[in-house]
C-alpha atoms as a PDB file:
ATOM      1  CA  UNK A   1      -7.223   3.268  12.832  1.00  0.00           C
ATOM      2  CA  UNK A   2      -4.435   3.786  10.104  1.00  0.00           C
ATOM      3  CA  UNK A   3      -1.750   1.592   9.300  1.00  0.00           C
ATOM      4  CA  UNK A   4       0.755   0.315   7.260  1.00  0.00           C
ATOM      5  CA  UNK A   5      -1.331  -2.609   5.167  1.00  0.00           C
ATOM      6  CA  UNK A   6       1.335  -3.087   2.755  1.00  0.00           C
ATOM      7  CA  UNK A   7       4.595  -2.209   1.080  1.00  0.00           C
ATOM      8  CA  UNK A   8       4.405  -1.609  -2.379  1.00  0.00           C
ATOM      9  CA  UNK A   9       8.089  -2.365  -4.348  1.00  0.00           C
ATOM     10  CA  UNK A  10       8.971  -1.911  -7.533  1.00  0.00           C
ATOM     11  CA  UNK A  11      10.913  -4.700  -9.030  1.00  0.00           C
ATOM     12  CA  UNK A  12      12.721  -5.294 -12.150  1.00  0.00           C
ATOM     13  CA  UNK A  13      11.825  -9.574 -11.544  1.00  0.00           C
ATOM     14  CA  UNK A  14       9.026 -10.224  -9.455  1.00  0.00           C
ATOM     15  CA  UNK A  15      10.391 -14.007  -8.870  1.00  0.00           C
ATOM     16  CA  UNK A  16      13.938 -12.857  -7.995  1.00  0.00           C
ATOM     17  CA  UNK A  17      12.308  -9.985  -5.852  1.00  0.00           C
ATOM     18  CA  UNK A  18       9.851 -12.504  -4.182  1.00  0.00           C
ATOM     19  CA  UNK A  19      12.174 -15.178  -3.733  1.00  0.00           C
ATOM     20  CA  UNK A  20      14.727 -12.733  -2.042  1.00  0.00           C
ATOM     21  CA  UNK A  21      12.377 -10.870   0.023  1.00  0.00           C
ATOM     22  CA  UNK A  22      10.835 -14.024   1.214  1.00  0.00           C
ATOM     23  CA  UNK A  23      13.533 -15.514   2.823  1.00  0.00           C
ATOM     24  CA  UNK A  24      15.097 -12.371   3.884  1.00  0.00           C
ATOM     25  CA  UNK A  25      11.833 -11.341   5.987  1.00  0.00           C
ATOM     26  CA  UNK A  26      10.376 -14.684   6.767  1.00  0.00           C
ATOM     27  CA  UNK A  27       7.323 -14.087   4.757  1.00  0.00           C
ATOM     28  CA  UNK A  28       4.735 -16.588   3.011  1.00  0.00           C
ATOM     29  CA  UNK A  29       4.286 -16.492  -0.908  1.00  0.00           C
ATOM     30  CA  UNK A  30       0.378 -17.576  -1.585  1.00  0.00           C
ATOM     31  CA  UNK A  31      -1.728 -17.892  -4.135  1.00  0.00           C
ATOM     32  CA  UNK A  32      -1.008 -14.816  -5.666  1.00  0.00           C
ATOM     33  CA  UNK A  33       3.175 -14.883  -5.659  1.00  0.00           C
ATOM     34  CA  UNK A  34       3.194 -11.130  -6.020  1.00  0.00           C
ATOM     35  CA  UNK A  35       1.880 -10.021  -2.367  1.00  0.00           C
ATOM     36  CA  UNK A  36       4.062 -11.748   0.575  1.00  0.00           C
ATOM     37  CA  UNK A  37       2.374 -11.763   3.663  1.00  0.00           C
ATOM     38  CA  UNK A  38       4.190 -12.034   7.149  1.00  0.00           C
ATOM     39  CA  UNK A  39       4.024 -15.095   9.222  1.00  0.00           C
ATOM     40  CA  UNK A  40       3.342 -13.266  12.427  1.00  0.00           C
ATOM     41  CA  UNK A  41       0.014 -11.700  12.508  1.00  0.00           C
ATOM     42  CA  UNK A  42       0.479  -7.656  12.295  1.00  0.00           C
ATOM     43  CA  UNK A  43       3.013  -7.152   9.724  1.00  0.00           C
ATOM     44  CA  UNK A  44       2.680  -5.263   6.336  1.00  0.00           C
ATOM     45  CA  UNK A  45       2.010  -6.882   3.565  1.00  0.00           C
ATOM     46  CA  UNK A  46       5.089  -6.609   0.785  1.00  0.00           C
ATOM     47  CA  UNK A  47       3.586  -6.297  -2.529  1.00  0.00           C
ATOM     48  CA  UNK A  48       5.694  -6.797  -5.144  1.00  0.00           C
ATOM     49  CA  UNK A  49       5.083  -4.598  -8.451  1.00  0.00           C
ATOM     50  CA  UNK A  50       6.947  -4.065 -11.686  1.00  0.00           C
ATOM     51  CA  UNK A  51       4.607  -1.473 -13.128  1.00  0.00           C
ATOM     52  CA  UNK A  52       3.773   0.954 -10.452  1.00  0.00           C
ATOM     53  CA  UNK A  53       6.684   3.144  -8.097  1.00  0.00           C
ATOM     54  CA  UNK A  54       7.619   1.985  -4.127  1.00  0.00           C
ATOM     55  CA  UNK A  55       4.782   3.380  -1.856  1.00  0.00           C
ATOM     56  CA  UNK A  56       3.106   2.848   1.308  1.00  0.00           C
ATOM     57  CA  UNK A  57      -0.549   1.669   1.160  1.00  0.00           C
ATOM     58  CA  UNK A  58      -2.181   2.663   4.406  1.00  0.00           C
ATOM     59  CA  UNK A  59      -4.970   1.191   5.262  1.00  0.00           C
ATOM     60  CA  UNK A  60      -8.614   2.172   6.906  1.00  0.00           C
ATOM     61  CA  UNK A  61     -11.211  -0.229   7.914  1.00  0.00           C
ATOM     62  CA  UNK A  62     -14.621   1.640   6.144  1.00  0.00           C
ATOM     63  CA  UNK A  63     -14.803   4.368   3.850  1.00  0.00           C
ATOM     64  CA  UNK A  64     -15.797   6.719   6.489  1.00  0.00           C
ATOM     65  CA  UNK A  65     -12.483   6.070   7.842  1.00  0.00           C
ATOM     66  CA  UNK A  66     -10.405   6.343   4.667  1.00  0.00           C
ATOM     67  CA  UNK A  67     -12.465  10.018   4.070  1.00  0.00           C
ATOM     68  CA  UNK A  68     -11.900  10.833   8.046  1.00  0.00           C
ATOM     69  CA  UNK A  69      -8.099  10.241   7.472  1.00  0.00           C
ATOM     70  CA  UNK A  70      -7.849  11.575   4.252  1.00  0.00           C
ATOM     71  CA  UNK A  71      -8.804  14.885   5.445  1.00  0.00           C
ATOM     72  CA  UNK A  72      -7.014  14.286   8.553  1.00  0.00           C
ATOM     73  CA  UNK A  73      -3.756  13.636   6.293  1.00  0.00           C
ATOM     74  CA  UNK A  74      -4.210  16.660   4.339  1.00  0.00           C
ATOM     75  CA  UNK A  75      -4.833  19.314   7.185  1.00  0.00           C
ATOM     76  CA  UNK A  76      -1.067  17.637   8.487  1.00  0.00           C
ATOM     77  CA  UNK A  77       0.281  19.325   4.928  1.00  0.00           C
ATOM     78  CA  UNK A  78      -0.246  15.744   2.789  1.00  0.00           C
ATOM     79  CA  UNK A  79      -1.490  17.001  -1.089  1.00  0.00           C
ATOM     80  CA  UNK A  80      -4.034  14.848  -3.014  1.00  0.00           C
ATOM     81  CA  UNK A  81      -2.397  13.789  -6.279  1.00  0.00           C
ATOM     82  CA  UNK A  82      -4.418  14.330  -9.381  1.00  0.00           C
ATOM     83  CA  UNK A  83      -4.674  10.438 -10.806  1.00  0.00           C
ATOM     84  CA  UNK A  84      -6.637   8.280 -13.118  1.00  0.00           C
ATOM     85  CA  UNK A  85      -8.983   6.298 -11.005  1.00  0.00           C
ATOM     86  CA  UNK A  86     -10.989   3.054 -12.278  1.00  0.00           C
ATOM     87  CA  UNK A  87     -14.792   3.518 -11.265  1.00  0.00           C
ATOM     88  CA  UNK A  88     -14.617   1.299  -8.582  1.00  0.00           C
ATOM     89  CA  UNK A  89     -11.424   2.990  -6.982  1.00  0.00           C
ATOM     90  CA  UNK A  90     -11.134   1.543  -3.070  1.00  0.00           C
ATOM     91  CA  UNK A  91      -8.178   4.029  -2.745  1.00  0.00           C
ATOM     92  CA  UNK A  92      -7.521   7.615  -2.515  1.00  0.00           C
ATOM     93  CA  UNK A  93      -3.730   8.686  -3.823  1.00  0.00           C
ATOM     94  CA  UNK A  94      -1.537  11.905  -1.481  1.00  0.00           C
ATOM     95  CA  UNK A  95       1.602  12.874  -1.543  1.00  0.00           C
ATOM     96  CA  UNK A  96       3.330  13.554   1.570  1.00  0.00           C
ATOM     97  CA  UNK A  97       5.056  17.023   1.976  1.00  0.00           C
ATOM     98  CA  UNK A  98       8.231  16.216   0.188  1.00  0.00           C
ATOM     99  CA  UNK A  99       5.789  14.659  -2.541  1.00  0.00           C
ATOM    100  CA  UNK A 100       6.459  10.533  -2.053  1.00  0.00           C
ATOM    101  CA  UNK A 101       2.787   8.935  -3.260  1.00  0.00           C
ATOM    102  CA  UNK A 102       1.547   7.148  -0.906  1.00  0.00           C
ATOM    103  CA  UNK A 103      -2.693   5.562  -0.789  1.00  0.00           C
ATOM    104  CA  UNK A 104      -5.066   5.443   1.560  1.00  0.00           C
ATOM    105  CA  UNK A 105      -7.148   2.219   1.118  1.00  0.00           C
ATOM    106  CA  UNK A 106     -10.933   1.310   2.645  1.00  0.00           C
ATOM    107  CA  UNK A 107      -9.624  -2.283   3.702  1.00  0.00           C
ATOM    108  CA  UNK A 108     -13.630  -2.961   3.997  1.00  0.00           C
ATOM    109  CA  UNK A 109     -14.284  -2.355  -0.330  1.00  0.00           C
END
C-alpha cells in the first residue's frame, strides 16, 4: 500500500531546522540527527535536507509494488522526471500534474 514514509525539507540549518521541528511536532532525533521520526507509530518521517528541494517520499513495501504504483501514478496524469540515478537507485522520481517532484521508494531495498 502507498504512503507517506517521509517529508523531505529543505533547510538553510539542519540543527536550527531539527531542533525546531522537533519540539514543534513531538518527534525523536536519532542517530542520524537529519531524519526525525514520530513518537507515535504511523507518522511520516521528517527528513531534513539542505541539498535537495521539499518533496514527499512515498513509500512501497517491494519493488513490485513501487513498479505497480508507479504505473498506477502515471495513468492518474503523474510524469516521470528524467534524473540522474546512482546504480543502486531504491527510488523512482514523478512529478505530479502541476510538476512538484515527488519519489516513490521500495521500503524493502
Amino acid at each position: 500500500m502507498l504512503r507517506i514514509g517521509a517529508l523531505v525539507l529543505h533547510v538553510s540549518d539542519r540543527e536550527r531546522a531539527g531542533t525546531f521541528w522537533s519540539e514543534a511536532l513531538g518527534y525523536d532525533r536519532g542517530d542520524n540527527p537529519d531524519f526525525l521520526t514520530p513518537r507515535a507509530t504511523g507518522g511520516p518521517r521528517l527528513h531534513l535536507d539542505d541539498s535537495d528541494r521539499t518533496h514527499l517520499d512515498l513509500w512501497t513495501d517491494s519493488a513490485a509494488e513501487q513498479s505497480a504504483e508507479v504505473a498506477r501514478l502515471v495513468a492518474l496524469g503523474a510524469t516521470r522526471v528524467d534524473w540522474d540515478y546512482p546504480e543502486d537507485a531504491d527510488f523512482v522520481v514523478l512529478a505530479d500534474p502541476d510538476g512538484n517532484l515527488f519519489c516513490v521508494i521500495d521500503s524493502s531495498h
